[in-house]
Protein backbone atom coordinates (compact mmCIF):
# COMPACT_ATOMS: atom_id res chain seq x y z
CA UNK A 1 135.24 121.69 99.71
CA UNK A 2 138.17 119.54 98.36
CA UNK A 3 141.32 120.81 97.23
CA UNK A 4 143.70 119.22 95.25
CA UNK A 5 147.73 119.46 96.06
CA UNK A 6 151.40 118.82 94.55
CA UNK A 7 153.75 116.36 96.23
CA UNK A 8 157.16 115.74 95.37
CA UNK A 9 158.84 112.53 97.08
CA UNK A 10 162.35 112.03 97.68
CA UNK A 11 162.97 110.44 95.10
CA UNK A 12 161.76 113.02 93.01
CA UNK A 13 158.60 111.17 91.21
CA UNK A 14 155.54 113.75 91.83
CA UNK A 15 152.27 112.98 93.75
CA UNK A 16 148.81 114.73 93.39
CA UNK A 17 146.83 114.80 96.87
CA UNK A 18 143.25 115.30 96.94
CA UNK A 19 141.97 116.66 100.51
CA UNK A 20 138.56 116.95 101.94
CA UNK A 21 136.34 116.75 105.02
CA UNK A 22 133.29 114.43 104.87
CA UNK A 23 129.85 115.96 105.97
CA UNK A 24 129.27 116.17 110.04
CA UNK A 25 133.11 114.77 110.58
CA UNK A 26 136.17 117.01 111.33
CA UNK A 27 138.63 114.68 110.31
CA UNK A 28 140.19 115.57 106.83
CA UNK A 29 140.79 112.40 104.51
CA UNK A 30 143.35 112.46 101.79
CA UNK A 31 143.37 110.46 98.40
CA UNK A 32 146.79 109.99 96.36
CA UNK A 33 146.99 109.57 92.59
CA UNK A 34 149.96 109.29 90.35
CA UNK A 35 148.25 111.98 87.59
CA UNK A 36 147.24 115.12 88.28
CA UNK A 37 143.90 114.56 85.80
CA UNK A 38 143.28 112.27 87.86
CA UNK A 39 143.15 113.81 91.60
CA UNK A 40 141.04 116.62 89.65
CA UNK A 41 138.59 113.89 88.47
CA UNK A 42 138.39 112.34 91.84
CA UNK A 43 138.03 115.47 93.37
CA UNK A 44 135.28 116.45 91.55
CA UNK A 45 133.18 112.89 91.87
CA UNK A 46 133.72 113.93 95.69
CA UNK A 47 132.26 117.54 95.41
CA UNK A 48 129.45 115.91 93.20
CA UNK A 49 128.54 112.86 96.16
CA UNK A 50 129.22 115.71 98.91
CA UNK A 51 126.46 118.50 97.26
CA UNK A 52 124.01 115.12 96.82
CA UNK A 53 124.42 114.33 99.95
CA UNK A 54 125.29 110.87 99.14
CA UNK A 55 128.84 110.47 99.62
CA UNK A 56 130.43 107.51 101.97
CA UNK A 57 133.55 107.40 103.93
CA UNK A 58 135.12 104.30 101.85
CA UNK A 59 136.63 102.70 105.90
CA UNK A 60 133.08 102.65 106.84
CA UNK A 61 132.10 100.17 104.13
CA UNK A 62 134.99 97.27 105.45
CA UNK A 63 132.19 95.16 107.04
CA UNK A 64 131.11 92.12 104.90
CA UNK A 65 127.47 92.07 103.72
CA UNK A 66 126.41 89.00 105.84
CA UNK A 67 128.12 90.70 109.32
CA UNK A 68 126.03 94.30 108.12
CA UNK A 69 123.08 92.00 107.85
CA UNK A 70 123.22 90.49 111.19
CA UNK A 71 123.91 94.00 112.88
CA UNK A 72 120.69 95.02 111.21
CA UNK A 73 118.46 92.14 112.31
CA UNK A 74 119.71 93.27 116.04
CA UNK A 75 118.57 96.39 115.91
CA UNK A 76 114.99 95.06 114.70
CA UNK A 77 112.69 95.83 117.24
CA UNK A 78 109.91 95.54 115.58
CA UNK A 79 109.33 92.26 114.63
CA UNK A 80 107.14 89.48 115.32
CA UNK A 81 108.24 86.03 116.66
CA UNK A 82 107.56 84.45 113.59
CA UNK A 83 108.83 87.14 111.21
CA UNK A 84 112.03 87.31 113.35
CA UNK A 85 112.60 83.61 112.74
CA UNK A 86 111.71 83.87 108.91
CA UNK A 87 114.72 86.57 108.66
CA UNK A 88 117.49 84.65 110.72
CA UNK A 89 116.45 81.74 108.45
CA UNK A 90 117.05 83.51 105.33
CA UNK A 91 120.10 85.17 106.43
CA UNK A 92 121.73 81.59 107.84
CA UNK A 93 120.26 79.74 104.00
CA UNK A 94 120.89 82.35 101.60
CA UNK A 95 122.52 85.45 102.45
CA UNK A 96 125.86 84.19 104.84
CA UNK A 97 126.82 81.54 102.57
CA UNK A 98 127.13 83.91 99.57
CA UNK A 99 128.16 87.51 101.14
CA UNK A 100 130.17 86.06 103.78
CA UNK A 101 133.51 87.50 102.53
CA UNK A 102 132.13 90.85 100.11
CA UNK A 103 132.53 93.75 101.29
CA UNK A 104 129.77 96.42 101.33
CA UNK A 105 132.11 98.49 99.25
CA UNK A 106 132.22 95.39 96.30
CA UNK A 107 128.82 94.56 96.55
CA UNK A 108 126.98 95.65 92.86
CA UNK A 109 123.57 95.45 91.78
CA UNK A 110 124.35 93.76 88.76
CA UNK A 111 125.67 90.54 91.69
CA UNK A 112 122.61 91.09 93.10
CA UNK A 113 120.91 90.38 90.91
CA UNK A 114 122.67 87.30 88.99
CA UNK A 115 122.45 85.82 92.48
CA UNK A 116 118.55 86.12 92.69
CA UNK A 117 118.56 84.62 89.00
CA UNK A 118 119.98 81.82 90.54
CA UNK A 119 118.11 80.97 93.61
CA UNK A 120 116.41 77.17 93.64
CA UNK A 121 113.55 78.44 95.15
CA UNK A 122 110.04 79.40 94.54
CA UNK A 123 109.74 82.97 92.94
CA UNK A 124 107.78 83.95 96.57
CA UNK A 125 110.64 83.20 98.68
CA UNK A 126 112.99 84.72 96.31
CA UNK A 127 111.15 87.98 96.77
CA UNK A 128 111.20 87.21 100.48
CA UNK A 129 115.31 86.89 100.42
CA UNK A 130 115.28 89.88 98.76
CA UNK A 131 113.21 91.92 100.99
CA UNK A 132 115.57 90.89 103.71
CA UNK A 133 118.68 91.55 101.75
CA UNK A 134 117.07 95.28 100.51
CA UNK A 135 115.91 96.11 103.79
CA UNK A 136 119.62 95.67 105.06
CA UNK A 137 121.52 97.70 102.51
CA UNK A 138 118.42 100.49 102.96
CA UNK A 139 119.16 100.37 106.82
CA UNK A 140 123.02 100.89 105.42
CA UNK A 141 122.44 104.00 103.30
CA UNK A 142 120.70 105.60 106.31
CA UNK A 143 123.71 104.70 108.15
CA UNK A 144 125.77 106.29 105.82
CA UNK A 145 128.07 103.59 104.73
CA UNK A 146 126.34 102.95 101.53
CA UNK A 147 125.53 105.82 98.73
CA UNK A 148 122.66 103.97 97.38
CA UNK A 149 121.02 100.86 97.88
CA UNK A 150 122.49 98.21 95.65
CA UNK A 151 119.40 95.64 95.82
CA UNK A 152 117.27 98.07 95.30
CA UNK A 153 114.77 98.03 91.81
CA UNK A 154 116.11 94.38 90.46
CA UNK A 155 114.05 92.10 88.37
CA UNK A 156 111.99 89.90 90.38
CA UNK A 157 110.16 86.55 88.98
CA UNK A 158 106.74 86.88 89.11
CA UNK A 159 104.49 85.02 91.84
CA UNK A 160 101.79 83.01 90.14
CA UNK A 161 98.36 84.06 91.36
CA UNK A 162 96.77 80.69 93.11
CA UNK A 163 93.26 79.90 92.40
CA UNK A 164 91.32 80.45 95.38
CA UNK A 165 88.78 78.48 96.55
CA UNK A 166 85.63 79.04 98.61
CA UNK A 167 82.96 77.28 100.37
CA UNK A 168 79.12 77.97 100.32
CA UNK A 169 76.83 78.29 102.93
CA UNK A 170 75.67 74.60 102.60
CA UNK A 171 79.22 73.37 102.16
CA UNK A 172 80.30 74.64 105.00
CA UNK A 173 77.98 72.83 107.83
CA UNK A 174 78.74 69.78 105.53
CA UNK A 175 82.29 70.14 106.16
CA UNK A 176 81.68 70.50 109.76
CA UNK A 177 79.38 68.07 110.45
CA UNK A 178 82.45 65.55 108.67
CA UNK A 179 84.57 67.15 111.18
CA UNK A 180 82.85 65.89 114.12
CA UNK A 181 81.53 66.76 116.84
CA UNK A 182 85.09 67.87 118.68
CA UNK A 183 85.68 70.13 115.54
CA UNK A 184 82.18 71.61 114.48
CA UNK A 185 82.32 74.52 116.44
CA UNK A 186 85.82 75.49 115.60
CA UNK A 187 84.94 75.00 111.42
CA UNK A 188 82.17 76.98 111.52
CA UNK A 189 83.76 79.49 113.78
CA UNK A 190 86.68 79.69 111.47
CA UNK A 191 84.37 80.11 108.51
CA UNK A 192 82.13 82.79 109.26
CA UNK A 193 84.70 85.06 111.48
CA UNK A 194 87.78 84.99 109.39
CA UNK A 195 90.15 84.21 111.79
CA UNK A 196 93.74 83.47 111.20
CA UNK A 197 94.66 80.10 112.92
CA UNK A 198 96.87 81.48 115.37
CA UNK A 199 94.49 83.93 116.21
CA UNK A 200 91.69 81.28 116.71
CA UNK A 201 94.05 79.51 118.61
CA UNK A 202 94.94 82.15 121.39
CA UNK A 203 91.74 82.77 121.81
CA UNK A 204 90.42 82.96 125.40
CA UNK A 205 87.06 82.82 126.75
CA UNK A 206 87.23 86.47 128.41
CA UNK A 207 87.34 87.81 125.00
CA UNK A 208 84.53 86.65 123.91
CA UNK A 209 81.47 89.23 124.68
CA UNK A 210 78.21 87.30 124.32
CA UNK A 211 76.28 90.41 124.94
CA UNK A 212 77.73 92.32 121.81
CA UNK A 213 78.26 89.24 119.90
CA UNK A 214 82.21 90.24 119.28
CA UNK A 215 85.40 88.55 119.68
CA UNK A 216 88.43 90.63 120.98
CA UNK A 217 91.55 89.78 119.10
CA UNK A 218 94.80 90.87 120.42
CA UNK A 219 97.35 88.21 120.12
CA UNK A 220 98.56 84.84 118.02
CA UNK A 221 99.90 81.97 118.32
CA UNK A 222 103.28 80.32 116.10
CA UNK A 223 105.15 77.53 115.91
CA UNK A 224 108.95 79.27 116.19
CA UNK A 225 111.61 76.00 116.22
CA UNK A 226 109.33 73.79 117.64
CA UNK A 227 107.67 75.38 120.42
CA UNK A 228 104.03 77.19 119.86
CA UNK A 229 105.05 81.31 120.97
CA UNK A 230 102.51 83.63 121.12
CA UNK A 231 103.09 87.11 119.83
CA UNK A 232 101.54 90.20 118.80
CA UNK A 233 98.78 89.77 115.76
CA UNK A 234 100.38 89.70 112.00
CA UNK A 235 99.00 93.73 112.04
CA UNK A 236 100.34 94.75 115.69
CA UNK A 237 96.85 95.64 116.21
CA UNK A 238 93.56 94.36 118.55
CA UNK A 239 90.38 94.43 116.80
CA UNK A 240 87.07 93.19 117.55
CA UNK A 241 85.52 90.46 115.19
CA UNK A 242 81.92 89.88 115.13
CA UNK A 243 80.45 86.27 116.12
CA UNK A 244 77.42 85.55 113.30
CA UNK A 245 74.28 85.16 115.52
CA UNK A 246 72.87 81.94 114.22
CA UNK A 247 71.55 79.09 116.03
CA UNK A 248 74.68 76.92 114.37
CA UNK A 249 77.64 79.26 115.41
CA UNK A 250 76.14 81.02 118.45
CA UNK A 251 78.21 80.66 121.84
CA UNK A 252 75.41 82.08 123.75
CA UNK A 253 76.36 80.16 127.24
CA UNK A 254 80.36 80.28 128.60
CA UNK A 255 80.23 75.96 128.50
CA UNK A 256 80.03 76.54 124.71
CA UNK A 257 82.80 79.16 124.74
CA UNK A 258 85.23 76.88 126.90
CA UNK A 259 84.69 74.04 124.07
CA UNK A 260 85.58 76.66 121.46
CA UNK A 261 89.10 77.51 123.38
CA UNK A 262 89.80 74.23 124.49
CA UNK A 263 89.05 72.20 121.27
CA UNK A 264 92.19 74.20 120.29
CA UNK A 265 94.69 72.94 122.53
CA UNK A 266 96.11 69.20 122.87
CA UNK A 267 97.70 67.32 125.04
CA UNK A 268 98.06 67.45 128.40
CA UNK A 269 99.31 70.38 129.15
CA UNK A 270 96.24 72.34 127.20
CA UNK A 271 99.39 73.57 124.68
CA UNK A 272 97.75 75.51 121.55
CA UNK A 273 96.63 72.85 118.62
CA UNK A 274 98.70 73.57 115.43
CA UNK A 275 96.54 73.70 112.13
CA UNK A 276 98.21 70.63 110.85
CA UNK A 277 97.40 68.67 113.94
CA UNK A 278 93.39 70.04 112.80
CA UNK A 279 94.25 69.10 109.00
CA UNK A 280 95.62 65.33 109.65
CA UNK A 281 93.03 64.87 112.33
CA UNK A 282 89.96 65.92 110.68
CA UNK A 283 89.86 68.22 107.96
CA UNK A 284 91.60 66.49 105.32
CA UNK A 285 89.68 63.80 105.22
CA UNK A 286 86.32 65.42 106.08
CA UNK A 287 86.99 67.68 102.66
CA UNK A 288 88.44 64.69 100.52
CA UNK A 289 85.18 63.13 101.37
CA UNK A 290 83.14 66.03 99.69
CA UNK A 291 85.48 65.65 96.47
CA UNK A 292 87.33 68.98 97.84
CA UNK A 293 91.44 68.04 97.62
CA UNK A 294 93.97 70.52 99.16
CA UNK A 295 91.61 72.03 101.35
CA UNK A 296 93.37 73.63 104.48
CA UNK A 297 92.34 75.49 107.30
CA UNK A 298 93.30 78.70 106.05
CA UNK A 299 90.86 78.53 103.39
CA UNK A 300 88.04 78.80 106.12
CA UNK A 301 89.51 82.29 106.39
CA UNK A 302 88.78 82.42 102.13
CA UNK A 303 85.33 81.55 102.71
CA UNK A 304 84.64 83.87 105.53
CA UNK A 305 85.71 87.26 103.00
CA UNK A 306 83.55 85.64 100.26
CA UNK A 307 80.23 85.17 102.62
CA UNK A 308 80.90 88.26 103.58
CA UNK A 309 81.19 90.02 100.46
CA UNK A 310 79.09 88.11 98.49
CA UNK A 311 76.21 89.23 101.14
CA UNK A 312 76.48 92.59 100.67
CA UNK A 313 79.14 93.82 103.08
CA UNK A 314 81.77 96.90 102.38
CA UNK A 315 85.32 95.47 101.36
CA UNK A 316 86.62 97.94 103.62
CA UNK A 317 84.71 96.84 105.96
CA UNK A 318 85.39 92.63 105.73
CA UNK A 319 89.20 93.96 105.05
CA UNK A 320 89.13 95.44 108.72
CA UNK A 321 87.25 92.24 110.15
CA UNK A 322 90.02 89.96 108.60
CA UNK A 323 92.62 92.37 110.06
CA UNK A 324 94.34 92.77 106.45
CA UNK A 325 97.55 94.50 106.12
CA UNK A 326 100.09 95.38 103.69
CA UNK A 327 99.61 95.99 99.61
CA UNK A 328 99.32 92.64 98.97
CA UNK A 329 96.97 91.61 101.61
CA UNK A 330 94.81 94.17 101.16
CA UNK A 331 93.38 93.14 98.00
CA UNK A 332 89.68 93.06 98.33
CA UNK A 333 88.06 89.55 96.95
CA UNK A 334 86.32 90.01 93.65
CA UNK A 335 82.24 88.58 94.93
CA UNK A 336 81.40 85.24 93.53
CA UNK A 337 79.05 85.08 90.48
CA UNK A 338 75.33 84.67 92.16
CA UNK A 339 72.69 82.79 90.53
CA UNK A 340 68.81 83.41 91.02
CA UNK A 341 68.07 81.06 94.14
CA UNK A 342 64.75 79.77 95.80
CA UNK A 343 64.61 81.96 99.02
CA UNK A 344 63.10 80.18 102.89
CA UNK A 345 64.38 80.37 105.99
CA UNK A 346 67.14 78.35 106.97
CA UNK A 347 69.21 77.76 109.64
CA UNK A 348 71.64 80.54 109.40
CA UNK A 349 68.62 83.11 110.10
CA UNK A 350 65.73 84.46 108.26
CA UNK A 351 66.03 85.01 104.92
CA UNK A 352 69.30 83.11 104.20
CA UNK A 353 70.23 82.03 101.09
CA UNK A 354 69.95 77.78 100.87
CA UNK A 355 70.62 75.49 98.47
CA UNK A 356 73.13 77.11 96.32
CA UNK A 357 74.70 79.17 99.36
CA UNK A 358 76.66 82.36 97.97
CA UNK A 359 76.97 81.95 94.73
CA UNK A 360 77.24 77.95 93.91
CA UNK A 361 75.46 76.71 91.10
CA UNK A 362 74.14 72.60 90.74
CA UNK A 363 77.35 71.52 88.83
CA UNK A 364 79.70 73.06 90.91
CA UNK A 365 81.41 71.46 94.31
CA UNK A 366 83.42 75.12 95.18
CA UNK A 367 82.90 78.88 94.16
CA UNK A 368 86.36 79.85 92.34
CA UNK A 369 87.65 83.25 92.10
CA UNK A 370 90.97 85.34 92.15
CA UNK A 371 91.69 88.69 93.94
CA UNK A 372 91.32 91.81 92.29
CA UNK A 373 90.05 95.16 92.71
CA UNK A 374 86.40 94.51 94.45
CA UNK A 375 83.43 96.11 95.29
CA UNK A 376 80.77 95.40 97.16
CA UNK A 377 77.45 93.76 95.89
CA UNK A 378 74.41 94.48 96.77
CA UNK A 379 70.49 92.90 96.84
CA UNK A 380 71.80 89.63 98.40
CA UNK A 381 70.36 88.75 101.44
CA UNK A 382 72.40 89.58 104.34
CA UNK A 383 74.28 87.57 106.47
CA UNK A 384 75.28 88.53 109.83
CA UNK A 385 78.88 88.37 109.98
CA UNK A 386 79.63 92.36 109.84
């Protein structure tokens, strides 16, 4: 595979040549040392790399990191607006103004990872920066300038888990009745279906099937450098997403429907309404008003797992409604702690829970809980959101 020669120069001072041809190229590369030990040393690192199938051709790792990074977000495909604009923002922030001038050849996991230690930012976008960074060097191993992946298995800081909260039954039409009338229908639409904002926001009045009581979802809507782009759904996939069939939340006639779609878009040329628009406009002070602080509109999306769950419904099953993907977003909601409850009919359908909603006792304003592995209850009265 490699074989190692004598050279004597003119001047008479001796030279040990190490020869070999790379996997899949023709070309023969040579290697000079000064000591013969030391040709036989390199020649058998190369054997060792060529039988692992990990050896590198040492020209093919000239190109900086940052220029290898940028060649691999071009050949990205497969990306979302919004994810697309995430990575260029990382790479222009973080990664350029470090790796500009190191070579793939120099870079070493220990600099890796001193350079993560040193990040001023939040330990979930320094997992983020290096996703972006790992992904790049992975993409540079398959290309076969790399041998392994040097930001691979560092020592990442640890994301805090954030107290979520969630909203009862009751709480709920409170918050949308605060809301207003222009923003009842979208609150309790958000809060009982689960919907992602940008998915809400899309939304169009064709896919709405009042017949089967479903919602087709096949697209979202982003902010991407200042102009609302819609793109494919965070999973790449359409799903249907059923509408509960309560006399609060029905859109039984298309008039209905068209306020649904359209109290999502502002200004005059119907552009999509932004959840912060929503927030400043309504929600914020609708929730501060109920002694609820922080609340956003994403936490609508919260509430909708924990109804759901909390009524009885398969985690596989709300996990599919949501349109979860990925390890971390597929971690089913643990169900709120129920107390006994007086049982009547109320207005989300016979047999509904009042009062105390899913789980909410007298002393407390919001039902608390933090992801883990889940399973579904059972013997709570249903409600019809699955």
């Amino acid at each position: 595979m490699a074989s190692v020669k004598r050279r004597e120069l003119p001047s008479g001072a001796v030279r040990w040549d190490v020869r070999y041809r790379p996997p899949g190229d023709h070309r023969e590369r040579m290697k000079s040392f000064a000591m013969e030990r030391e040709a036989k040393s390199y020649r058998a690192a190369v054997e060792h790399e060529i039988d692992r199938g990990v050896h590198v051709d040492p020209r093919r790792q000239e190109v900086t990191v940052a220029d290898w990074c940028d060649e691999w977000l071009k050949g990205k495909t497969n990306l979302a607006p919004k994810t697309r604009d995430r990575y260029e923002g990382i790479l222009s922030a973080q990664v350029r103004p470090k790796w500009a001038k190191v070579k793939l050849k120099n870079l070493r996991h220990s600099q890796v990872q001193a350079w993560l230690a040193c990040l001023p930012l939040a330990p979930a976008s320094v997992r983020k920066v290096h996703g972006v960074l790992s992904q790049a060097m992975a993409y540079a191993v398959k290309d076969g300038r790399l041998g392994t992946n040097p930001a691979a298995g560092v020592s990442l800081p640890r994301v805090a888990e954030s107290e979520r909260l969630f909203l009862s039954h009751e709480q709920v039409d409170e918050l949308a009745d605060r809301c207003g009338d222009d923003y009842r229908l979208l609150v309790l639409f958000l809060a009982y279906t689960g919907l992602r904002w940008g998915e809400m926001a899309s939304l169009r009045v064709k896919r709405l099937d009042f017949r089967r009581q479903r919602a087709t979802i096949r697209e979202s809507v982003t902010p991407i450098k200042g102009v609302m782009t819609f793109g494919p759904t965070k999973g790449h996939e359409s799903r249907d997403v059923p509408i509960p069939g309560t006399s609060s939340t029905s859109l039984s006639s298309s008039s209905r429907a068209r306020r649904l779609t359209t109290s999502c878009s502002s200004g005059s040329g119907g552009a999509p309404m932004r959840s912060q628009t929503f927030q400043r406009a309504a929600l914020t002070v609708a929730a501060e008003a109920m002694g609820i602080s922080g609340f956003t509109p994403h936490m609508l999306r919260h509430t909708a797992a924990s109804l759901a769950i909390a009524s009885g419904a398969d985690v596989k099953v709300v996990q599919t409604m949501l349109g979860q993907v990925g390890d971390h977003d597929a971690r089913p909601l643990r169900p709120p702690v129920r107390r006994p409850a007086r049982r009547r009919r109320g207005r989300h359908g016979s047999g509904a829970r009042t009062g105390t909603g899913a789980g909410v006792g007298d002393d407390d304003k919001l039902i608390r809980c933090r992801g883990a592995s889940g399973h579904s209850s059972t013997g709570v009265d249903s409600v019809p959101v699955v």
